[in-house]
N, C-alpha and C. Protein backbone atom coordinates (compact mmCIF):
# COMPACT_ATOMS: atom_id res chain seq x y z
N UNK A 1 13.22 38.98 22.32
CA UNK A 1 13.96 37.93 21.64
C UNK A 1 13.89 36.62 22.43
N UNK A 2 14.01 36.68 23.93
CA UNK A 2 14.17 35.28 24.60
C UNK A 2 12.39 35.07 24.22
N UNK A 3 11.80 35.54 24.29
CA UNK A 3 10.13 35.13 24.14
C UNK A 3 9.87 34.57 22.57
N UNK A 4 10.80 34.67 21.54
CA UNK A 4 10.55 34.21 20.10
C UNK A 4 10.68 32.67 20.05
N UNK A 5 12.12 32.38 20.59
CA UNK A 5 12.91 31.03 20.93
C UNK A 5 11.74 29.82 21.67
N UNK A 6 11.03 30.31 22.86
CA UNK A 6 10.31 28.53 23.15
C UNK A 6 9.23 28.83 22.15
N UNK A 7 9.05 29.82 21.52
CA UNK A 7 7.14 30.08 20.73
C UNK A 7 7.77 28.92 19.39
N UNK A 8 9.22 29.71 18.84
CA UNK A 8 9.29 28.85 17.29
C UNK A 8 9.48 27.40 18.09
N UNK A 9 9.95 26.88 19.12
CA UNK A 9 10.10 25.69 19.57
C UNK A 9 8.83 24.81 19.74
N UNK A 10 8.25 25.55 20.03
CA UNK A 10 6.87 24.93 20.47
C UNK A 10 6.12 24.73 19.28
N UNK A 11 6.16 25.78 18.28
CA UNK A 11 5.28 25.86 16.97
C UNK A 11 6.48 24.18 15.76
N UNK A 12 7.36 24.29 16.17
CA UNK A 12 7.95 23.14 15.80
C UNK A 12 7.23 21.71 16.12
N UNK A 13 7.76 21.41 17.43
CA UNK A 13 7.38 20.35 17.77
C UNK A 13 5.81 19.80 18.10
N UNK A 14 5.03 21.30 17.67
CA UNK A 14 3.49 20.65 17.00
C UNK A 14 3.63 20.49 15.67
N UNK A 15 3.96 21.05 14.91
CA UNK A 15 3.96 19.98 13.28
C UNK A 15 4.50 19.20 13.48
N UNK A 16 5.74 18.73 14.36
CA UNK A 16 6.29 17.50 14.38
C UNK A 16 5.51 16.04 15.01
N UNK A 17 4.60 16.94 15.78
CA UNK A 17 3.71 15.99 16.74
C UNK A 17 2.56 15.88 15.46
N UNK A 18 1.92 16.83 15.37
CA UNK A 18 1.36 16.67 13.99
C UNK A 18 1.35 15.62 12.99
N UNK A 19 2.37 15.62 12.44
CA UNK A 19 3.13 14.72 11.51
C UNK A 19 3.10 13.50 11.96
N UNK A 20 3.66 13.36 13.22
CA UNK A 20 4.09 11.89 13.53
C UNK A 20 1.91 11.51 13.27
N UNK A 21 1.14 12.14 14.39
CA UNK A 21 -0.44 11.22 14.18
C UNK A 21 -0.43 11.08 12.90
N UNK A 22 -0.37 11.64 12.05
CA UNK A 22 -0.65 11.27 10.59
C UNK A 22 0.05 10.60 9.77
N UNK A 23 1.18 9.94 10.48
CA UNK A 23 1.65 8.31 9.75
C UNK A 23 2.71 9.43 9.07
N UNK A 24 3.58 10.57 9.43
CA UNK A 24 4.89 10.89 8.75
C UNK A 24 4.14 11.44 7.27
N UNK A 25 3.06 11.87 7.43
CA UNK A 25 2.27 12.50 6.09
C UNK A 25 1.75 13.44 6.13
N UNK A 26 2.93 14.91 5.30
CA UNK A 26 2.95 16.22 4.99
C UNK A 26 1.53 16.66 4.30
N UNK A 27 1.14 18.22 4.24
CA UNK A 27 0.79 18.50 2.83
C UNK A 27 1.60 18.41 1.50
N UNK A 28 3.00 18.58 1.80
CA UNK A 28 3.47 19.15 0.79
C UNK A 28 3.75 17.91 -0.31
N UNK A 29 3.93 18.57 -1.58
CA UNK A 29 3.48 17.80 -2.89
C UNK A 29 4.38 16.60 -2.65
N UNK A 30 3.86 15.25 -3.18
CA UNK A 30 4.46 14.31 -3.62
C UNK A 30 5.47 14.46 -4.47
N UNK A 31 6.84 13.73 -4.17
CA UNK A 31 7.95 14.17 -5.23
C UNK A 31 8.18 12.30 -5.63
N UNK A 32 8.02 11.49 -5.18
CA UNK A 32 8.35 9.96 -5.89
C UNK A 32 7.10 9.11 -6.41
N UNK A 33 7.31 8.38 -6.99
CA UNK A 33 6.05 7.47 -7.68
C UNK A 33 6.09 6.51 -6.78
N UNK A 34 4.87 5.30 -6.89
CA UNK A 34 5.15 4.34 -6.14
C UNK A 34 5.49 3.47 -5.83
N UNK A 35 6.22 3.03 -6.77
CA UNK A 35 7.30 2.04 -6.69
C UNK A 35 9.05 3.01 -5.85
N UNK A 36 9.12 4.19 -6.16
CA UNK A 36 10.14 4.45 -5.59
C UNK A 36 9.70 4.82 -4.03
N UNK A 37 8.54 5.37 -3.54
CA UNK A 37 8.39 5.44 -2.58
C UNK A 37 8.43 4.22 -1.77
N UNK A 38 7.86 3.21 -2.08
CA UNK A 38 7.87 1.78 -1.16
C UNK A 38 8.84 1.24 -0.90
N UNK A 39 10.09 1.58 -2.02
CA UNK A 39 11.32 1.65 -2.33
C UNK A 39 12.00 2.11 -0.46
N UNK A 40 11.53 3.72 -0.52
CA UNK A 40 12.24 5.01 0.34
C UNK A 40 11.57 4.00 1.35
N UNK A 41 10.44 3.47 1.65
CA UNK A 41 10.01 3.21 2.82
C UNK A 41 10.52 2.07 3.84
N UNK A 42 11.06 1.51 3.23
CA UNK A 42 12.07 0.36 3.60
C UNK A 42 11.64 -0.88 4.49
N UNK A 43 9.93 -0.70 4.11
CA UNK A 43 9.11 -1.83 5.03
C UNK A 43 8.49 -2.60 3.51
N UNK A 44 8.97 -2.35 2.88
CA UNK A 44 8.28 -3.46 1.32
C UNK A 44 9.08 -4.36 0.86
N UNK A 45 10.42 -4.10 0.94
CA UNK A 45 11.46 -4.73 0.41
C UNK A 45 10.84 -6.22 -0.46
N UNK A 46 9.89 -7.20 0.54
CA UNK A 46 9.33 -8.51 -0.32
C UNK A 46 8.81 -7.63 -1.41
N UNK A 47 7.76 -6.77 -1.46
CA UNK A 47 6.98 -6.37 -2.14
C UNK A 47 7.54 -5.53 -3.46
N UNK A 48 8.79 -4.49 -3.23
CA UNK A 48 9.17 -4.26 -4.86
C UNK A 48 9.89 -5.36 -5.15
N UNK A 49 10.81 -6.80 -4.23
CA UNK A 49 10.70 -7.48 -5.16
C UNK A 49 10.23 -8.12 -5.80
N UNK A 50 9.18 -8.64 -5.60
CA UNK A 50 7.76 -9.23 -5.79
C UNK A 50 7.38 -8.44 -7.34
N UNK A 51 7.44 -7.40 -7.10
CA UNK A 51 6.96 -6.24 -8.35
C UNK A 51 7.87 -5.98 -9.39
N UNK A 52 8.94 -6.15 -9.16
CA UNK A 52 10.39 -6.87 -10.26
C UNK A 52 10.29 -7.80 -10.70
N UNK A 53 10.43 -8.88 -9.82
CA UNK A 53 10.19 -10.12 -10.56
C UNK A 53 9.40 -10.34 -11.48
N UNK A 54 8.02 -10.01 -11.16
CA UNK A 54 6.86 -9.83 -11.84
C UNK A 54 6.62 -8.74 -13.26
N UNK A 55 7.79 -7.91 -13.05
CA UNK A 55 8.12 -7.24 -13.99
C UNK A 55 6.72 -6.08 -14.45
N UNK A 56 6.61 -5.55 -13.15
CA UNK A 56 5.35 -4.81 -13.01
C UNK A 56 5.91 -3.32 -12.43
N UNK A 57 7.48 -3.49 -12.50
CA UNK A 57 7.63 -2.25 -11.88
C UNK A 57 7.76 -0.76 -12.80
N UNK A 58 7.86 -0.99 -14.08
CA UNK A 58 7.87 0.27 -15.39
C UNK A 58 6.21 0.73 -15.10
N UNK A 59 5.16 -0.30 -14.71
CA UNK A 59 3.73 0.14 -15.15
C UNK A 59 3.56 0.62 -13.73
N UNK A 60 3.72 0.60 -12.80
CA UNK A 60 4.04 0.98 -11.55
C UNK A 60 3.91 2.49 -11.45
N UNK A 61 5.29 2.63 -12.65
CA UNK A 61 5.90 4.06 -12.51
C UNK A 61 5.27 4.66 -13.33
N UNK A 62 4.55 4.48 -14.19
CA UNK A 62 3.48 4.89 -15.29
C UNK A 62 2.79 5.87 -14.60
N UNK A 63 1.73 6.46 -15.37
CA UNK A 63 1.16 8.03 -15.36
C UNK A 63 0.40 7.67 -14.26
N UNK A 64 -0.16 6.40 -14.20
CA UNK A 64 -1.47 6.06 -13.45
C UNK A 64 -2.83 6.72 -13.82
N UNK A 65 -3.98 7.63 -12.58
CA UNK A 65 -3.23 7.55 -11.22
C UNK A 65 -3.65 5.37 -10.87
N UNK A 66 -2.96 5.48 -9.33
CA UNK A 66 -3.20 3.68 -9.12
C UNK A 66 -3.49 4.35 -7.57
N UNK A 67 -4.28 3.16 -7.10
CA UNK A 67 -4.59 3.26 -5.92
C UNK A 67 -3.53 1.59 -5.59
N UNK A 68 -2.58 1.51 -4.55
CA UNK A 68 -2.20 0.25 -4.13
C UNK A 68 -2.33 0.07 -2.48
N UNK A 69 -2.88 -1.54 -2.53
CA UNK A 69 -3.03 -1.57 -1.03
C UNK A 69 -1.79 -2.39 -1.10
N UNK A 70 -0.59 -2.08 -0.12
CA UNK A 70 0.41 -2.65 0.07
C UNK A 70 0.63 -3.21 1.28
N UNK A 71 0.94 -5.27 1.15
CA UNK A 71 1.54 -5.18 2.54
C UNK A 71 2.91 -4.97 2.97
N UNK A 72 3.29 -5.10 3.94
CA UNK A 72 4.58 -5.08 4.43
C UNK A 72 5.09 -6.46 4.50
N UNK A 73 6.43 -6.18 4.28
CA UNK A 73 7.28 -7.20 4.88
C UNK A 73 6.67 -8.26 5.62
N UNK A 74 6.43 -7.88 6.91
CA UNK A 74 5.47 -8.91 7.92
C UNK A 74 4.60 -9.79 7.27
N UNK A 75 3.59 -8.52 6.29
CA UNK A 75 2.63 -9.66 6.11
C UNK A 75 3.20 -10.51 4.79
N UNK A 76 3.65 -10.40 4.19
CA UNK A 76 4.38 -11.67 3.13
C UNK A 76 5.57 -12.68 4.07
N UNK A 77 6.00 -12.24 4.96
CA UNK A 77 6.42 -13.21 5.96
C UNK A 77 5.19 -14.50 6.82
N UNK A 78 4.11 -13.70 7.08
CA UNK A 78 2.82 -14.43 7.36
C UNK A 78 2.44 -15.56 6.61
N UNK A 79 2.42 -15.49 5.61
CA UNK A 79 2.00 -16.51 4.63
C UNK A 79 2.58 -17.60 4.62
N UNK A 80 1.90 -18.98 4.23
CA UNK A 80 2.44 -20.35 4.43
C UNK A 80 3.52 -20.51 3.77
N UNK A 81 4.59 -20.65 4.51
CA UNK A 81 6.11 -21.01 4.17
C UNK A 81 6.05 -21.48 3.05
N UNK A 82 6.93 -21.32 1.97
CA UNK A 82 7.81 -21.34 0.84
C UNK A 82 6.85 -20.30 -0.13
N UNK A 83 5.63 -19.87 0.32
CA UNK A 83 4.74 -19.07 -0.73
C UNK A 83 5.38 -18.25 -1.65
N UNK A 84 6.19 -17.29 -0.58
CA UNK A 84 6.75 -16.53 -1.33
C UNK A 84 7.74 -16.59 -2.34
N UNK A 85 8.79 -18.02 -1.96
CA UNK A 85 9.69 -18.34 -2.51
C UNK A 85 9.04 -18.88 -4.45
N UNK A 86 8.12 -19.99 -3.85
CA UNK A 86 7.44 -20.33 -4.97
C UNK A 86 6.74 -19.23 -6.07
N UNK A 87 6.25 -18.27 -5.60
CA UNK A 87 5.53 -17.03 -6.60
C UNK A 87 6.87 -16.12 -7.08
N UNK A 88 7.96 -16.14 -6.74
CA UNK A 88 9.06 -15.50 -7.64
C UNK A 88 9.44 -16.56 -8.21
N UNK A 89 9.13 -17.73 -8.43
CA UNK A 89 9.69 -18.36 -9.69
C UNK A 89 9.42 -18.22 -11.09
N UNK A 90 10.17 -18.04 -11.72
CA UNK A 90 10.11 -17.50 -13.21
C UNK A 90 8.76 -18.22 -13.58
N UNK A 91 8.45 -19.05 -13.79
CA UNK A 91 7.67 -20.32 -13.83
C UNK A 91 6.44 -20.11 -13.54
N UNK A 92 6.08 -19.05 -12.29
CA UNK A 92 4.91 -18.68 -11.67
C UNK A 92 4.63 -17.15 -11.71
N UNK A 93 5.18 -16.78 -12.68
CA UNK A 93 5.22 -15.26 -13.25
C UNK A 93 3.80 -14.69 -13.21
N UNK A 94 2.82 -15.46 -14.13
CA UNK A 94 1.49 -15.10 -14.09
C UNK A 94 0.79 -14.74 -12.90
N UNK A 95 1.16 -15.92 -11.93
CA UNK A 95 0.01 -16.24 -10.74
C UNK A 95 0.86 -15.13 -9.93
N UNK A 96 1.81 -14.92 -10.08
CA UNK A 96 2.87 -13.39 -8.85
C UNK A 96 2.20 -12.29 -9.31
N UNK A 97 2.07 -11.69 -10.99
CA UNK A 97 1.48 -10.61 -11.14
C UNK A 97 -0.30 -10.95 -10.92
N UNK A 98 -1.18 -12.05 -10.89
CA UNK A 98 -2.07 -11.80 -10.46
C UNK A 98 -2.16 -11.45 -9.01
N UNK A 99 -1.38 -11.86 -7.93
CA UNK A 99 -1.52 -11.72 -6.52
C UNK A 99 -1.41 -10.05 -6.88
N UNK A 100 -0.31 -9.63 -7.19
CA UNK A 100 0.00 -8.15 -7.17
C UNK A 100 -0.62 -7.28 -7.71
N UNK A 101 -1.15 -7.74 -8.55
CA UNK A 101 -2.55 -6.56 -9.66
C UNK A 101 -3.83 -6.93 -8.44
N UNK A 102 -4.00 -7.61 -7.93
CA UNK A 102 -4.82 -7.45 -6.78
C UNK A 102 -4.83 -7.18 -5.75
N UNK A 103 -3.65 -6.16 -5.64
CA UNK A 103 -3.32 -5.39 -4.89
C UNK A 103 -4.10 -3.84 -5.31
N UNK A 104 -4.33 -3.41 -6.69
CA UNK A 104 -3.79 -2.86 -7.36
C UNK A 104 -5.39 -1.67 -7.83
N UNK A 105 -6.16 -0.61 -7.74
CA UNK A 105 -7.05 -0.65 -8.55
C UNK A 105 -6.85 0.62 -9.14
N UNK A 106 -7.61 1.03 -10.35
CA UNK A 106 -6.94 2.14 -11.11
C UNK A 106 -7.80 3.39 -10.61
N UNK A 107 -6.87 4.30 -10.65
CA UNK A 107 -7.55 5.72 -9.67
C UNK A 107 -7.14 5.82 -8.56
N UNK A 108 -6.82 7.24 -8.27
CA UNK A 108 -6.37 8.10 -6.95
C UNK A 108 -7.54 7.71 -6.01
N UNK A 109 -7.79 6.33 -5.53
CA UNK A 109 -8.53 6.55 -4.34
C UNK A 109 -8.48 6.96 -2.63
N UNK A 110 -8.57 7.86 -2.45
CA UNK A 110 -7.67 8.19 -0.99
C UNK A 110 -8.81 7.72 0.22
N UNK A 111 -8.67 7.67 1.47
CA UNK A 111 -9.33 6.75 2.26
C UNK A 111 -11.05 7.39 2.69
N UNK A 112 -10.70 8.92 2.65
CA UNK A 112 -12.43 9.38 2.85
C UNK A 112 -13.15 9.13 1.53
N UNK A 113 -12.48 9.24 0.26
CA UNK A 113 -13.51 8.96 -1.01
C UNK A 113 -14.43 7.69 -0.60
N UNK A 114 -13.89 6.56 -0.19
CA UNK A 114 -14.41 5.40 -0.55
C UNK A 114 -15.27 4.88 0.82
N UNK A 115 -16.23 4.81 0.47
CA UNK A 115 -17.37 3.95 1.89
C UNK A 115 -16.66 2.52 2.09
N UNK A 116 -17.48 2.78 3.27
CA UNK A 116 -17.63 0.79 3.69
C UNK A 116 -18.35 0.05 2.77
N UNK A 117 -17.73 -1.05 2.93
CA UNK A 117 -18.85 -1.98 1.52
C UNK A 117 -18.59 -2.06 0.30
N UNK A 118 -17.98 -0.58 -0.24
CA UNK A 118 -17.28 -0.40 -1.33
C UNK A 118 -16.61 -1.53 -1.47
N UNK A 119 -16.62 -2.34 -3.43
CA UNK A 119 -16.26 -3.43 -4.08
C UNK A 119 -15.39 -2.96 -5.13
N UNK A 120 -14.51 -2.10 -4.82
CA UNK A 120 -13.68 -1.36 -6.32
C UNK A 120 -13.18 -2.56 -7.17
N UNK A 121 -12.94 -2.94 -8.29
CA UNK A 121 -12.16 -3.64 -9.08
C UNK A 121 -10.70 -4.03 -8.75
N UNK A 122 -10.27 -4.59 -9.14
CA UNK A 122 -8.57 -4.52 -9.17
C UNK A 122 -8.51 -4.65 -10.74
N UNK A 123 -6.78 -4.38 -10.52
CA UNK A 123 -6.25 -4.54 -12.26
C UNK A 123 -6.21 -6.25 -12.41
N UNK A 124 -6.36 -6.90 -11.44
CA UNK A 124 -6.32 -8.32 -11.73
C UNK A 124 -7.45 -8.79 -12.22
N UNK A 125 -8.81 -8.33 -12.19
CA UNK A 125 -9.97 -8.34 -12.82
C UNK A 125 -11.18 -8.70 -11.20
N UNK A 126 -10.82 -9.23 -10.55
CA UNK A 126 -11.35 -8.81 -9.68
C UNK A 126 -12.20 -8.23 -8.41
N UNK A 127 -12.96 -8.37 -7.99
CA UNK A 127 -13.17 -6.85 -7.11
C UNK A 127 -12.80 -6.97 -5.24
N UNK A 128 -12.16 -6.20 -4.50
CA UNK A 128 -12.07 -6.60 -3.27
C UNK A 128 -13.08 -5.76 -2.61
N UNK A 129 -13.37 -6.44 -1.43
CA UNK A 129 -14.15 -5.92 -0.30
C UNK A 129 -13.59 -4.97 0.57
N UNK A 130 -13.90 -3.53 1.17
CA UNK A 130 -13.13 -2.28 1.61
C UNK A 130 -14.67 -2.38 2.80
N UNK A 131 -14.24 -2.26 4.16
CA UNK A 131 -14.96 -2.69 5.52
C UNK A 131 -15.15 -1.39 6.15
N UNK A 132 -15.42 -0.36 6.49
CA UNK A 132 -14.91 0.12 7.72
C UNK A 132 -16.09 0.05 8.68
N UNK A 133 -15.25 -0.07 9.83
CA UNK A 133 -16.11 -0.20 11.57
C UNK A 133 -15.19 0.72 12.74
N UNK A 134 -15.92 0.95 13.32
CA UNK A 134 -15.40 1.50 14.64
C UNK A 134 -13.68 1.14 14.72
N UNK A 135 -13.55 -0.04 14.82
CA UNK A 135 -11.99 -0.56 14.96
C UNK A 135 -10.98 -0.47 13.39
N UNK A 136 -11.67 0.01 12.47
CA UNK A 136 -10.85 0.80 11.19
C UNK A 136 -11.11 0.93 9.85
N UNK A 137 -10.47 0.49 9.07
CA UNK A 137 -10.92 -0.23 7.79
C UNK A 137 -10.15 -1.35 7.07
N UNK A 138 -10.87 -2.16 6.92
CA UNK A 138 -9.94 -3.69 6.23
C UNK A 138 -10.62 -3.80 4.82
N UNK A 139 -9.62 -4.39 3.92
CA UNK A 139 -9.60 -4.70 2.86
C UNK A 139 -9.24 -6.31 2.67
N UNK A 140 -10.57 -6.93 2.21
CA UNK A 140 -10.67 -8.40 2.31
C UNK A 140 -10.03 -8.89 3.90
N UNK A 141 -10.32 -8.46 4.64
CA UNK A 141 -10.19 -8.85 5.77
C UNK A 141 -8.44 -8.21 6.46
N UNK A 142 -7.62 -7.71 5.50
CA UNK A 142 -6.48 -7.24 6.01
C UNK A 142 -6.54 -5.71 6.35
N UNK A 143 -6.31 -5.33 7.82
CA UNK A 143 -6.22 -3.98 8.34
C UNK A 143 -5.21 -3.20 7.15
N UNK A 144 -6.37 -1.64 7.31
CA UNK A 144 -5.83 -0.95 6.80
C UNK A 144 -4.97 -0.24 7.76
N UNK A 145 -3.52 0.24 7.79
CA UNK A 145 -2.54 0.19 9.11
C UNK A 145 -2.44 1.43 8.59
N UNK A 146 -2.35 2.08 7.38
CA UNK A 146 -2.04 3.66 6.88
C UNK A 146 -2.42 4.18 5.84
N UNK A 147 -3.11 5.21 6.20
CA UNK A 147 -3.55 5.29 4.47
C UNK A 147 -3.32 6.56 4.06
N UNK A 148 -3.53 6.69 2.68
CA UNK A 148 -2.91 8.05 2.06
C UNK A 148 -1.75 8.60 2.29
N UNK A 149 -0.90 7.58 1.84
CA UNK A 149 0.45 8.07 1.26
C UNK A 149 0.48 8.27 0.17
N UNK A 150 0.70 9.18 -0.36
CA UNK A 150 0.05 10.43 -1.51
C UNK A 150 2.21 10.09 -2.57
N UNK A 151 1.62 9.51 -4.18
CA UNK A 151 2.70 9.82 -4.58
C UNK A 151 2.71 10.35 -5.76
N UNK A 152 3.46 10.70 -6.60
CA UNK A 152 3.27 11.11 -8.03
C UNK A 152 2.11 10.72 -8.59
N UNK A 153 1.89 9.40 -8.62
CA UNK A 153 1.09 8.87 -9.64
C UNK A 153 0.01 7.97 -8.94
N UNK A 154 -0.19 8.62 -7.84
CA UNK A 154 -1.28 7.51 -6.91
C UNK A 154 -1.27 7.67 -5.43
N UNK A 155 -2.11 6.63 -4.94
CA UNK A 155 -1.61 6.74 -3.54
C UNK A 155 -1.49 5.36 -3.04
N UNK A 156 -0.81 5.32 -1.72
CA UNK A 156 -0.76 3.78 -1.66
C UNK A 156 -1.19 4.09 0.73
N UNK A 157 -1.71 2.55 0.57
CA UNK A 157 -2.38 2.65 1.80
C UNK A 157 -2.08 1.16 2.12
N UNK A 158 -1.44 1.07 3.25
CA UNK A 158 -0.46 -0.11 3.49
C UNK A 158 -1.35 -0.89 4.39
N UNK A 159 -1.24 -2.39 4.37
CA UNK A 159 -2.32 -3.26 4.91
C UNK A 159 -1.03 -4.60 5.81
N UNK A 160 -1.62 -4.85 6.22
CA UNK A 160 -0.85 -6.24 7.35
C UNK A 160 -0.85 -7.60 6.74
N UNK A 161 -1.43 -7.90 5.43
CA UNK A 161 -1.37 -8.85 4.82
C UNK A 161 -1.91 -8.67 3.97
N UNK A 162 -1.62 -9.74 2.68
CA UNK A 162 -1.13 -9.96 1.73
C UNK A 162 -2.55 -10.80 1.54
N UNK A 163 -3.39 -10.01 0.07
CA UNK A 163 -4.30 -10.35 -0.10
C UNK A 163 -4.78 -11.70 -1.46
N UNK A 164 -5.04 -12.07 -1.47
CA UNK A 164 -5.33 -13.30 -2.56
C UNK A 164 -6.06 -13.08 -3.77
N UNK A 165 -6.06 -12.97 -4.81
CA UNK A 165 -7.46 -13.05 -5.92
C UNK A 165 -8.05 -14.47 -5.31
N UNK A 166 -9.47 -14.91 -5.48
CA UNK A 166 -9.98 -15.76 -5.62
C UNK A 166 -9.43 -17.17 -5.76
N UNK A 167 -8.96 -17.13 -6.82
CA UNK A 167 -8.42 -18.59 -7.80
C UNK A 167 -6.93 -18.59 -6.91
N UNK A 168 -6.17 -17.87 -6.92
CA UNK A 168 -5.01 -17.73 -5.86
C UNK A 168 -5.36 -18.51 -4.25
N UNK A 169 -6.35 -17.88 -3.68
CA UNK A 169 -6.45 -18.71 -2.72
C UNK A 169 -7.44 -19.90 -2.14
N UNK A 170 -7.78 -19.90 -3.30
CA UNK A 170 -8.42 -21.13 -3.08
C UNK A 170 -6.99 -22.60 -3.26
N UNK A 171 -6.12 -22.17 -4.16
CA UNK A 171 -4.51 -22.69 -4.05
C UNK A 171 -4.04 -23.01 -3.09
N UNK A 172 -3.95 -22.11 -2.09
CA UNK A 172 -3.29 -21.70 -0.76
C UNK A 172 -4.00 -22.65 0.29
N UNK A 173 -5.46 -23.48 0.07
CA UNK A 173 -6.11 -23.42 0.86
C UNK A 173 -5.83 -25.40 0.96
């Protein structure tokens, strides 16, 4: 019996060690979509509101599947002051859901499916550039920081900034 106690301890704190290298990502089945997961994750907060405002969050929750590259907080903090303020204006509804549908492309793409070089579409019409090198994989130039977070209806793979359609940043510029 004293010999069971450090074995289950030890067999613990390797899935736990486990877990943590793999970005807090189980096998076990996805139970939220992705809007509620980004929700649970509590590093999007700009970003589902961004996806409210925009009134993109019902298609979100839709069957899919969606592949989303999401940034964080940080990186919509990055961006040239008042950006963000200005793209939730009712007013700029269009140009908010284009930034965000180019986030956005349709299909479960998880991070080994897709090569370097790969030009997938977005739902904004589209296509972004997907990099990988020795030092990781970037999407239009923003690090991919995690990928395959696996949810109901997709997966989402979180990036450090906040990517532009074309016509968007040439705006910005």
């Amino acid at each position: 019996m004293k010999l069971r106690l450090p074995i289950i301890l030890m067999t613990a704190a390797l899935i736990f060690s486990v877990q943590a290298v793999a970005g807090g990502h189980s096998s076990a089945p996805a139970k939220q979509d992705i809007v509620d997961t980004a929700i649970s994750a509590g590093s999007f907060n700009t970003l589902v509101a961004a996806v409210q405002a925009a009134e993109l969050a019902e298609a979100l929750k839709g069957t899919g599947p969606f592949t989303v590259f999401a940034p964080t907080d940080e990186a919509f903090a990055a961006l040239p002051e008042g950006t963000v303020e200005s793209l939730l204006k009712p007013e700029n509804q269009d140009q908010l859901q284009a930034v965000l549908l180019y986030h956005v492309v349709s299909g479960k793409i998880m991070a080994a499916d897709i090569g370097s070089g790969a030009q997938p579409a977005t739902l904004q019409g589209a296509t972004i550039d997907v990099v990988g090198s020795a030092s990781g994989v970037t999407v239009n130039g923003a690090n991919v920081v995690s990928a395959d977070v696996v949810t109901t209806n997709g997966v989402i793979h979180v990036i450090d900034a906040v990517i532009l359609p074309p016509a968007a940043a040439a705006q910005t510029n």
